[in-house]
Structure formats: structure tokens, C-alpha cells
Protein backbone atom coordinates (compact mmCIF):
# COMPACT_ATOMS: atom_id res chain seq x y z
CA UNK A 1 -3.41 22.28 19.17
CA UNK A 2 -4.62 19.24 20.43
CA UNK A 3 -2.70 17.12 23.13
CA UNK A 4 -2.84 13.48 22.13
CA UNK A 5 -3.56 11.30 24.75
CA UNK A 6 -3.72 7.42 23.01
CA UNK A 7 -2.05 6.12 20.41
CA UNK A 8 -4.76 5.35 18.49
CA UNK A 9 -5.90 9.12 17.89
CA UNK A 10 -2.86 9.64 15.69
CA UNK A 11 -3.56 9.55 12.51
CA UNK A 12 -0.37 8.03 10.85
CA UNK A 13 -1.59 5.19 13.23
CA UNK A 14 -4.76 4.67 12.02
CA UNK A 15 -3.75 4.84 7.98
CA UNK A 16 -1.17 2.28 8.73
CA UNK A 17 -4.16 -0.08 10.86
CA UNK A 18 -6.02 0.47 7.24
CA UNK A 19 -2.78 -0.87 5.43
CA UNK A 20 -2.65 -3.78 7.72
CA UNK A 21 -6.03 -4.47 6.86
CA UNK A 22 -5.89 -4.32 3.42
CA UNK A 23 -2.83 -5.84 3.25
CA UNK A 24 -4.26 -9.07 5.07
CA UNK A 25 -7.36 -8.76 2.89
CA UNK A 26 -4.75 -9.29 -0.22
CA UNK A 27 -2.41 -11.96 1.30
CA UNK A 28 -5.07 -14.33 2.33
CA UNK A 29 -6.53 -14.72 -1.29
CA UNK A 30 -5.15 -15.98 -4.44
CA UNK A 31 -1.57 -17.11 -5.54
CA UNK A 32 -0.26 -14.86 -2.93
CA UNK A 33 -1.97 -16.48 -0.26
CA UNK A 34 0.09 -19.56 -0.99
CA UNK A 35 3.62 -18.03 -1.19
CA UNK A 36 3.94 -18.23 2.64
CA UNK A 37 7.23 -16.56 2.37
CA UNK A 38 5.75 -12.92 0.79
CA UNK A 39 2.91 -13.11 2.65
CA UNK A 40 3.75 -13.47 6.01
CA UNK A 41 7.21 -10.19 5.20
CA UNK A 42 3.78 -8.20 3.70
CA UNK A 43 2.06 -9.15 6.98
CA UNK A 44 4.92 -8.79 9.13
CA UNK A 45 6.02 -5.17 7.77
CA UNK A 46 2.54 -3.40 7.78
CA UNK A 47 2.06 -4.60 11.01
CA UNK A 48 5.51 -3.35 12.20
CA UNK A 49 4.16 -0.11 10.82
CA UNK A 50 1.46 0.17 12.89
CA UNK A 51 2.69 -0.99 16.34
CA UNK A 52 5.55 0.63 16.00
CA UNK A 53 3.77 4.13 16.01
CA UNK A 54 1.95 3.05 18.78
CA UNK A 55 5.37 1.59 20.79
CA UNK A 56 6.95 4.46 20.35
CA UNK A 57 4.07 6.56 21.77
CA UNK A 58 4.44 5.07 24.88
CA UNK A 59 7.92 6.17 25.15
CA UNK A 60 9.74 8.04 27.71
CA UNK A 61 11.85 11.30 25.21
CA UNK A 62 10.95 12.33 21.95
CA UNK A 63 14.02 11.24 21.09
CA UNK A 64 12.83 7.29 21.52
CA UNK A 65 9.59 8.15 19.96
CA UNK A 66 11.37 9.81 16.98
CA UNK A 67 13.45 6.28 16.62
CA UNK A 68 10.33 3.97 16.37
CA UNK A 69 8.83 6.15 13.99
CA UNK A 70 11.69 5.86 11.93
CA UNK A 71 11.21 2.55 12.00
CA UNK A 72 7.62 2.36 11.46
CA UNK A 73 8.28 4.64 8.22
CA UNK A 74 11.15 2.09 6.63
CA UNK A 75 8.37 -0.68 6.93
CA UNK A 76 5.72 1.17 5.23
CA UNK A 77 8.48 1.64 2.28
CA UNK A 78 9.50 -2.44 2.97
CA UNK A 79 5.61 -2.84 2.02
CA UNK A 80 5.92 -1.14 -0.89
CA UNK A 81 9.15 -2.86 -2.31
CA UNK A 82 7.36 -6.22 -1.59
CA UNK A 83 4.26 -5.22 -3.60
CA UNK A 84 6.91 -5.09 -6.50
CA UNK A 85 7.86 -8.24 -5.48
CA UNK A 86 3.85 -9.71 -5.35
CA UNK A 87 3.32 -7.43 -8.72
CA UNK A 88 6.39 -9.02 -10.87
CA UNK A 89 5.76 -12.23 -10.11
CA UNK A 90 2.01 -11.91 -11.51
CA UNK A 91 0.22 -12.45 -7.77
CA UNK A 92 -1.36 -9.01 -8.00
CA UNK A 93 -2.23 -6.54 -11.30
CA UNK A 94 -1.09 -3.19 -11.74
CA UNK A 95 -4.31 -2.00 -10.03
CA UNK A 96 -4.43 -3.81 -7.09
CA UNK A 97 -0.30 -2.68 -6.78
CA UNK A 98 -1.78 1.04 -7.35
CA UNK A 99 -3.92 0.87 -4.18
CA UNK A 100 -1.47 -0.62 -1.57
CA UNK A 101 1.27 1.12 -2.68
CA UNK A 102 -1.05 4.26 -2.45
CA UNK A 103 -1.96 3.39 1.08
CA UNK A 104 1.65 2.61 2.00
CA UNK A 105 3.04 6.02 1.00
CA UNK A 106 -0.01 8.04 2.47
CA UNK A 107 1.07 5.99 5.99
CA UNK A 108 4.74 6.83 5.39
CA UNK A 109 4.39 10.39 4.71
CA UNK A 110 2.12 10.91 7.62
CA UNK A 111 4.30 9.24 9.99
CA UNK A 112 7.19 11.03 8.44
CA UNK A 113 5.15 14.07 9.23
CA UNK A 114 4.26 15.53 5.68
């Protein structure tokens, strides 16, 4: 087994950089982009995602890293309840929901260690 030595080689870390990516790619076109108030919690919780893998790596006990991966994994899931948010409102088609929500749950269960 491989010791890890940066954040970034972890790969829960770099699914949830791809959600924040996509995630900005969808929030900054469209209805959605104008709806300041979903766009920016979508922002704000895949980015918590990802940094908070990568704070928590930097942390002195499991223990403290275990915590901020907890966290990181409840904003992956707040990015999914918001998509049902963007979805029911008619910003984004069943589709486009599919693919985040996809990419959200492949982040969560990797930081979540499945």
C-alpha cells in the first residue's frame, strides 16, 4: 500500500475538484446563473467538499481527519439536494440532474470510503 504524501493524490479529492468544476461550469450559464442564491450554496458546498478533504489531510490524529471528511461527505449530499432544488424549479433537465448528481455520489462514496 501506498503512503500518501499530498492531498491532492487522494482520489476522493480529485472526484470532488471534478464536481467543483462541473458544478461551476453549470452555475455560470443559464437561469441558474442568475439565481445568485442557488448558485453561489451549489458553489459553496462542492467546494467545501473538496477543501475539506484536503484540510483535514493536513491534520494532526485520524481522529480530526475522520471529522473533516465527515464534513466533506454531508456537502457532497448538500450538492445533491440542491440539484433537486435547480431541477424542480426547471433551471436544469433531468439529464443534466443525472450527471451531477452522479458525480456527487461517486465523491461521497469515495470519501466515505466505499
Amino acid at each position: 500500500m501506498t503512503l500518501i504524501k499530498k492531498f491532492e493524490e487522494i482520489v476522493a479529492w480529485q472526484e470532488a475538484r471534478k464536481l467543483v468544476a462541473s458544478i461551476y461550469k453549470l452555475t455560470n450559464s443559464g437561469a441558474l446563473a442568475k439565481d445568485y442564491g442557488l448558485r453561489d450554496q451549489l458553489q459553496r458546498a462542492a467546494v467545501s467538499a473538496m477543501t475539506n478533504i484536503a484540510e483535514g489531510f493536513d491534520c494532526d490524529s485520524k481522529a480530526e481527519f475522520s471529522r473533516f471528511l465527515g464534513i466533506a461527505r454531508r456537502s457532497a449530499v448538500e450538492v445533491q439536494s440542491l440539484l433537486y432544488a435547480a431541477l424542480d424549479v426547471g433551471y436544469i433537465n433531468q439529464d443534466i440532474f443525472n450527471i451531477e448528481y452522479q458525480q456527487a455520489e461517486k465523491t461521497k462514496a469515495l470519501i466515505g470510503g466505499a
